[in-house]
C-alpha atoms as a PDB file:
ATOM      1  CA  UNK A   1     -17.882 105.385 -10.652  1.00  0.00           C
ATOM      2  CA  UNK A   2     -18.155 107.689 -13.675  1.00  0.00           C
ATOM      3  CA  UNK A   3     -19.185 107.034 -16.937  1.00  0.00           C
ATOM      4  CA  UNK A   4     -15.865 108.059 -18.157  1.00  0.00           C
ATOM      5  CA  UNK A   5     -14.116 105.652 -15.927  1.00  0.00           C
ATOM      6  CA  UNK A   6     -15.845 102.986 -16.814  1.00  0.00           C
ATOM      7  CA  UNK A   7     -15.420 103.266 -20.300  1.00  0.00           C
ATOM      8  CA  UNK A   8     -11.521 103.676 -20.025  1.00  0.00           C
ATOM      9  CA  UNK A   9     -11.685 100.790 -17.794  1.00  0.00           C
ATOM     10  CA  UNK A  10     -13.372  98.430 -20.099  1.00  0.00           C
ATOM     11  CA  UNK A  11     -11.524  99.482 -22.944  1.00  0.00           C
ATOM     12  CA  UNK A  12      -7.873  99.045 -21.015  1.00  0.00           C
ATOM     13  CA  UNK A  13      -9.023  95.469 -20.303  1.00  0.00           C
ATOM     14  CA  UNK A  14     -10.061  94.894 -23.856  1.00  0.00           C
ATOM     15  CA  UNK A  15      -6.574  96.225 -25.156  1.00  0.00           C
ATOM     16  CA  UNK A  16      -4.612  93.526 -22.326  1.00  0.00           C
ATOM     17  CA  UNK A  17      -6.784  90.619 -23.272  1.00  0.00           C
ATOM     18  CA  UNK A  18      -6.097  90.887 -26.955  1.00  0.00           C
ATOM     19  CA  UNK A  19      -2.452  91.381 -26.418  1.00  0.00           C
ATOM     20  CA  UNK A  20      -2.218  88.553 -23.949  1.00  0.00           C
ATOM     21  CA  UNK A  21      -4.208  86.445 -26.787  1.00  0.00           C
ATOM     22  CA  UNK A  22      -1.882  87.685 -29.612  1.00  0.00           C
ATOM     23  CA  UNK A  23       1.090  87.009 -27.526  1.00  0.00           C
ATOM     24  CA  UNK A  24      -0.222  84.020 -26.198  1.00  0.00           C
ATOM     25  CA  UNK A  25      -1.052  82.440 -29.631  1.00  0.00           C
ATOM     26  CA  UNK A  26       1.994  83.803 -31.154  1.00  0.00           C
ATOM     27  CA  UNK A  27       4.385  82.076 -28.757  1.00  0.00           C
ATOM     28  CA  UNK A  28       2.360  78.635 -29.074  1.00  0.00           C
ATOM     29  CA  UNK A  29       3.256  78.520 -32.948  1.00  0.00           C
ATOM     30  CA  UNK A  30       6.900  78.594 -31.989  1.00  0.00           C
ATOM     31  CA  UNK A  31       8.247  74.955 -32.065  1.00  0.00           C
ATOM     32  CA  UNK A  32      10.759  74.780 -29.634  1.00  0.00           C
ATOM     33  CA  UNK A  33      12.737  71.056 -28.185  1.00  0.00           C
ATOM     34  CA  UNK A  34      12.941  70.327 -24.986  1.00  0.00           C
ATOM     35  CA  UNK A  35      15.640  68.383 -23.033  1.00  0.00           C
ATOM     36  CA  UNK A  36      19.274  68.067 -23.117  1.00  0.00           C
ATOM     37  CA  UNK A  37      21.462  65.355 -25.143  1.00  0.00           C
ATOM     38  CA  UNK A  38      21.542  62.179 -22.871  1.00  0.00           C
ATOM     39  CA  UNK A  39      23.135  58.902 -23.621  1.00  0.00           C
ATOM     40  CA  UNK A  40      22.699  55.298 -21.996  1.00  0.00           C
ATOM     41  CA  UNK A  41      26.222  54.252 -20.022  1.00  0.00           C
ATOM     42  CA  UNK A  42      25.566  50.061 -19.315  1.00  0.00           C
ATOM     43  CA  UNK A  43      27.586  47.993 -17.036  1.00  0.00           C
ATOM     44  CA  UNK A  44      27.393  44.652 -16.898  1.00  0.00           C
ATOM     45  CA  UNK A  45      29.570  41.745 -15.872  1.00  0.00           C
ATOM     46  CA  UNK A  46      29.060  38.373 -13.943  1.00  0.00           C
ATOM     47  CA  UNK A  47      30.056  37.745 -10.217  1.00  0.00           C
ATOM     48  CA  UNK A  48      31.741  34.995  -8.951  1.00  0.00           C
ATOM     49  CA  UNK A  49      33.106  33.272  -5.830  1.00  0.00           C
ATOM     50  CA  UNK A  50      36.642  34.227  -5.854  1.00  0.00           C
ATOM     51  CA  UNK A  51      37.511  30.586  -4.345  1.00  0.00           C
ATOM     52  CA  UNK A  52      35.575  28.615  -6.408  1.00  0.00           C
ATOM     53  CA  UNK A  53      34.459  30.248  -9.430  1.00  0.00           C
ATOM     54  CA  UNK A  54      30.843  29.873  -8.894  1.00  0.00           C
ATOM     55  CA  UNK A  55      27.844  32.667  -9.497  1.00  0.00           C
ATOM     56  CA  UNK A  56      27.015  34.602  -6.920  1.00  0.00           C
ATOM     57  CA  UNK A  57      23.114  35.565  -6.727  1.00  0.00           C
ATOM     58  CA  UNK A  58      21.379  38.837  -5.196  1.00  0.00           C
ATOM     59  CA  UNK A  59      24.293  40.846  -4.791  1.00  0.00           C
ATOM     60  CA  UNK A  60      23.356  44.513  -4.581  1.00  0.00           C
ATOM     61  CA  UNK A  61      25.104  46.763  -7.340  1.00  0.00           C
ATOM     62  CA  UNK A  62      25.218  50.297  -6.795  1.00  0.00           C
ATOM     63  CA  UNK A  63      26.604  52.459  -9.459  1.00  0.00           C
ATOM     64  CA  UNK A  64      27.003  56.336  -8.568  1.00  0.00           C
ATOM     65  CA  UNK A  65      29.012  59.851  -9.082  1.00  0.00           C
ATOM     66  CA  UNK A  66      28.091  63.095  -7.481  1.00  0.00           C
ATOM     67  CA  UNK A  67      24.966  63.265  -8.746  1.00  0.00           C
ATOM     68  CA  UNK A  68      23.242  60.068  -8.817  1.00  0.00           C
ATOM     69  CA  UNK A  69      23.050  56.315  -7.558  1.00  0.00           C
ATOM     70  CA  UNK A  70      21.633  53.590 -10.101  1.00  0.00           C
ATOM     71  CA  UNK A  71      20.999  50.222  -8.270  1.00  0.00           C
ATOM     72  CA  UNK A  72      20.819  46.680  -9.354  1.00  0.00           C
ATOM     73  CA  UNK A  73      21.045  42.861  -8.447  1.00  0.00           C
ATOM     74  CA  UNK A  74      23.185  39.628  -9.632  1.00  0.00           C
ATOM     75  CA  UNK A  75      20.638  37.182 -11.328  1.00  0.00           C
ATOM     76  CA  UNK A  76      20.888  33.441 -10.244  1.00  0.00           C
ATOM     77  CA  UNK A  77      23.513  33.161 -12.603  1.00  0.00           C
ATOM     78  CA  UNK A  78      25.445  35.857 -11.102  1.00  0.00           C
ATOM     79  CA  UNK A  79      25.259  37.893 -14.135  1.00  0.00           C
ATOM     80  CA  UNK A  80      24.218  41.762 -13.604  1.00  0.00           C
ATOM     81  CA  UNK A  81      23.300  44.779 -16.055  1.00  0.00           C
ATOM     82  CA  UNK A  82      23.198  48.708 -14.433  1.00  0.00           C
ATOM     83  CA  UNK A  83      22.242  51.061 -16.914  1.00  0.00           C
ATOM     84  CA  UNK A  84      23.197  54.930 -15.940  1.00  0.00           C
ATOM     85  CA  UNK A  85      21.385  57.630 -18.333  1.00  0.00           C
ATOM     86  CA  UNK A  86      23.535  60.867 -18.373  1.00  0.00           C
ATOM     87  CA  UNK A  87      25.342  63.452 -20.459  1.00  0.00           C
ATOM     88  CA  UNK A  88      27.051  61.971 -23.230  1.00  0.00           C
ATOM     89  CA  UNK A  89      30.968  62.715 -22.669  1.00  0.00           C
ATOM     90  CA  UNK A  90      33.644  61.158 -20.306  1.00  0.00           C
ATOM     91  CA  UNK A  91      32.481  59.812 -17.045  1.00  0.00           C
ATOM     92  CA  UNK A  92      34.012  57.614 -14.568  1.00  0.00           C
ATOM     93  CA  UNK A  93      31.678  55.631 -12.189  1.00  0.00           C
ATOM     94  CA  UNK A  94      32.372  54.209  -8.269  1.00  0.00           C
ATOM     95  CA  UNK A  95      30.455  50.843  -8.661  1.00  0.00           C
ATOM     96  CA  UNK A  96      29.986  48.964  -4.938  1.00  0.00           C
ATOM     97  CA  UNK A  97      29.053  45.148  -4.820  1.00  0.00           C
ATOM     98  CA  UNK A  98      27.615  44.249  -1.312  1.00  0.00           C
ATOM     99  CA  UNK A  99      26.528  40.775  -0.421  1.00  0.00           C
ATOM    100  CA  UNK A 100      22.918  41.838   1.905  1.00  0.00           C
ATOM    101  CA  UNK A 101      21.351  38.421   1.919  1.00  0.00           C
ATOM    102  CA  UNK A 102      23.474  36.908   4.803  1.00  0.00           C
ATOM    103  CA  UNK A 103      24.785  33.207   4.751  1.00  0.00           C
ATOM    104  CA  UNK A 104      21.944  32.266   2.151  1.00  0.00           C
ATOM    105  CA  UNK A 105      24.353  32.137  -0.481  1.00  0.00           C
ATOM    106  CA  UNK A 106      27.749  32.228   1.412  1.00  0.00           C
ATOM    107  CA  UNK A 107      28.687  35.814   2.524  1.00  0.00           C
ATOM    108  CA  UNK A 108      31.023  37.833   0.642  1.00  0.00           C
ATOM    109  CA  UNK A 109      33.370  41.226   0.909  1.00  0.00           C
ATOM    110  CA  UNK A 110      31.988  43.983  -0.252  1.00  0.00           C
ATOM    111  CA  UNK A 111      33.836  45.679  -3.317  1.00  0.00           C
ATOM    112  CA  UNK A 112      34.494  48.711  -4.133  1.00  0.00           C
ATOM    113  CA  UNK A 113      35.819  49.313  -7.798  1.00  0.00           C
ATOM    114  CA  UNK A 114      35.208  52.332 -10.790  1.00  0.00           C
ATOM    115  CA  UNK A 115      34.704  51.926 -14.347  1.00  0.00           C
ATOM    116  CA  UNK A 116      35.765  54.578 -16.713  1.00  0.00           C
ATOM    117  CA  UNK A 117      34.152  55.776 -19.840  1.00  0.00           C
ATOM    118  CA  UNK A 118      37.110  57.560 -22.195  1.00  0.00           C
ATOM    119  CA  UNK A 119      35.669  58.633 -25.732  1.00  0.00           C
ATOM    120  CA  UNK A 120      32.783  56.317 -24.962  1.00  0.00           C
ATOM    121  CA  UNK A 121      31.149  54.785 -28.226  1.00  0.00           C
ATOM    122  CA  UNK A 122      27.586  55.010 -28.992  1.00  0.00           C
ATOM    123  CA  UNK A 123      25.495  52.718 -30.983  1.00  0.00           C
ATOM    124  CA  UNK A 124      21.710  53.551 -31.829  1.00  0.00           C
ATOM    125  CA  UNK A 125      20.963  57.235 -31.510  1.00  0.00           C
ATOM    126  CA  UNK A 126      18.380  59.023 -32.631  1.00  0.00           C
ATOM    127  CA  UNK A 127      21.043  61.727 -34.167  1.00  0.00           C
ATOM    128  CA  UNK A 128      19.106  64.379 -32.268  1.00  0.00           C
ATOM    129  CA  UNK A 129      18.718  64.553 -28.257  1.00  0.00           C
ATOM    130  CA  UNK A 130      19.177  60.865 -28.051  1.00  0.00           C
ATOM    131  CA  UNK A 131      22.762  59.869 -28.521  1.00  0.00           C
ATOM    132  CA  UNK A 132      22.568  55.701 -27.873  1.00  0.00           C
ATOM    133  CA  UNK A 133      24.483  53.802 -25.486  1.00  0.00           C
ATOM    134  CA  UNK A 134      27.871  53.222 -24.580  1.00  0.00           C
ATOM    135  CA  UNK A 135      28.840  49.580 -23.283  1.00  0.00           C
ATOM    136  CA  UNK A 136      31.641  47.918 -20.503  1.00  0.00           C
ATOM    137  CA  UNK A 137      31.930  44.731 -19.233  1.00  0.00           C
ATOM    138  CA  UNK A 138      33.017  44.272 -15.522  1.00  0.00           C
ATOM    139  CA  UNK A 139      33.495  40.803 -14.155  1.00  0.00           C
ATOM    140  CA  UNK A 140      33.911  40.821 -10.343  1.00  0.00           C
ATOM    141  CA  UNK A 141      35.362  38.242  -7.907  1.00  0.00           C
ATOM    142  CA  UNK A 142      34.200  38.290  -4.437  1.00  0.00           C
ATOM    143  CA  UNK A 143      36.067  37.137  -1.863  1.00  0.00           C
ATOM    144  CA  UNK A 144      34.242  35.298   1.466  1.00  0.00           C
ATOM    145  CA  UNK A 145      34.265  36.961   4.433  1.00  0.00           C
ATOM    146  CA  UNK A 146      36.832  35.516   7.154  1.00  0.00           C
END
């Protein structure tokens, strides 16, 4: 290669390294946030026997819309907490309660039911990305299966 090549060469790469650098630091100084705004959406509730009022244990909730599925279980004392995180605004959930654990603690109908957040409240947000959580309360009777 010539001499003159090889000194256009070197100086070409030494003009796109300290762009790259400037433009590289440059960018880094820029603060930007990243995410969306979110909020917390909890159901709870207790399940009971529909015959005899009693709590029913390790029922499978499954709360879900088009684009996601948040599972929990009934403690001992039949009570249950599913939290959803999503885009703070309306939303109404499908929420299924299916008995999986057989006769162990009687077997129950699965339920299907929704709960509907309309101009949900929020209590603790950040008052940036973060906007708290909304709250509803869904007690469920199961009934036994025939």
């Amino acid at each position: 290669m010539a001499p003159m090549q090889l000194k256009f060469l070197k100086s070409t790469n030494s003009l796109i390294v300290l762009l790259i650098s400037i433009l590289g630091f440059s960018s880094s100084c820029i603060s930007y946030e990243y995410g969306s705004p979110h909020a917390d959406f909890i159901i709870s509730g207790k399940i009971e026997s529909a015959t005899n009022n009693t709590p029913i244990p390790d029922i499978i909730v499954e709360v879900r819309d088009s684009r996601l599925v948040e599972t929990g279980f009934s403690r001992s004392d039949g009570s249950y907490e599913v939290a959803v995180e999503d885009f703070p605004a309306d939303h109404t959930y499908q929420i299924k309660f299916t008995d999986t654990d057989g006769a162990l603690n009687g077997e129950y109908e699965t339920l299907d039911t929704t709960v509907v957040f309309k101009d949900p409240k929020y209590t603790n947000g950040d008052g940036e990305w973060y906007r708290g959580y909304a709250e509803k309360e869904l007690n469920i009777k199961l009934k036994p299966k025939k």
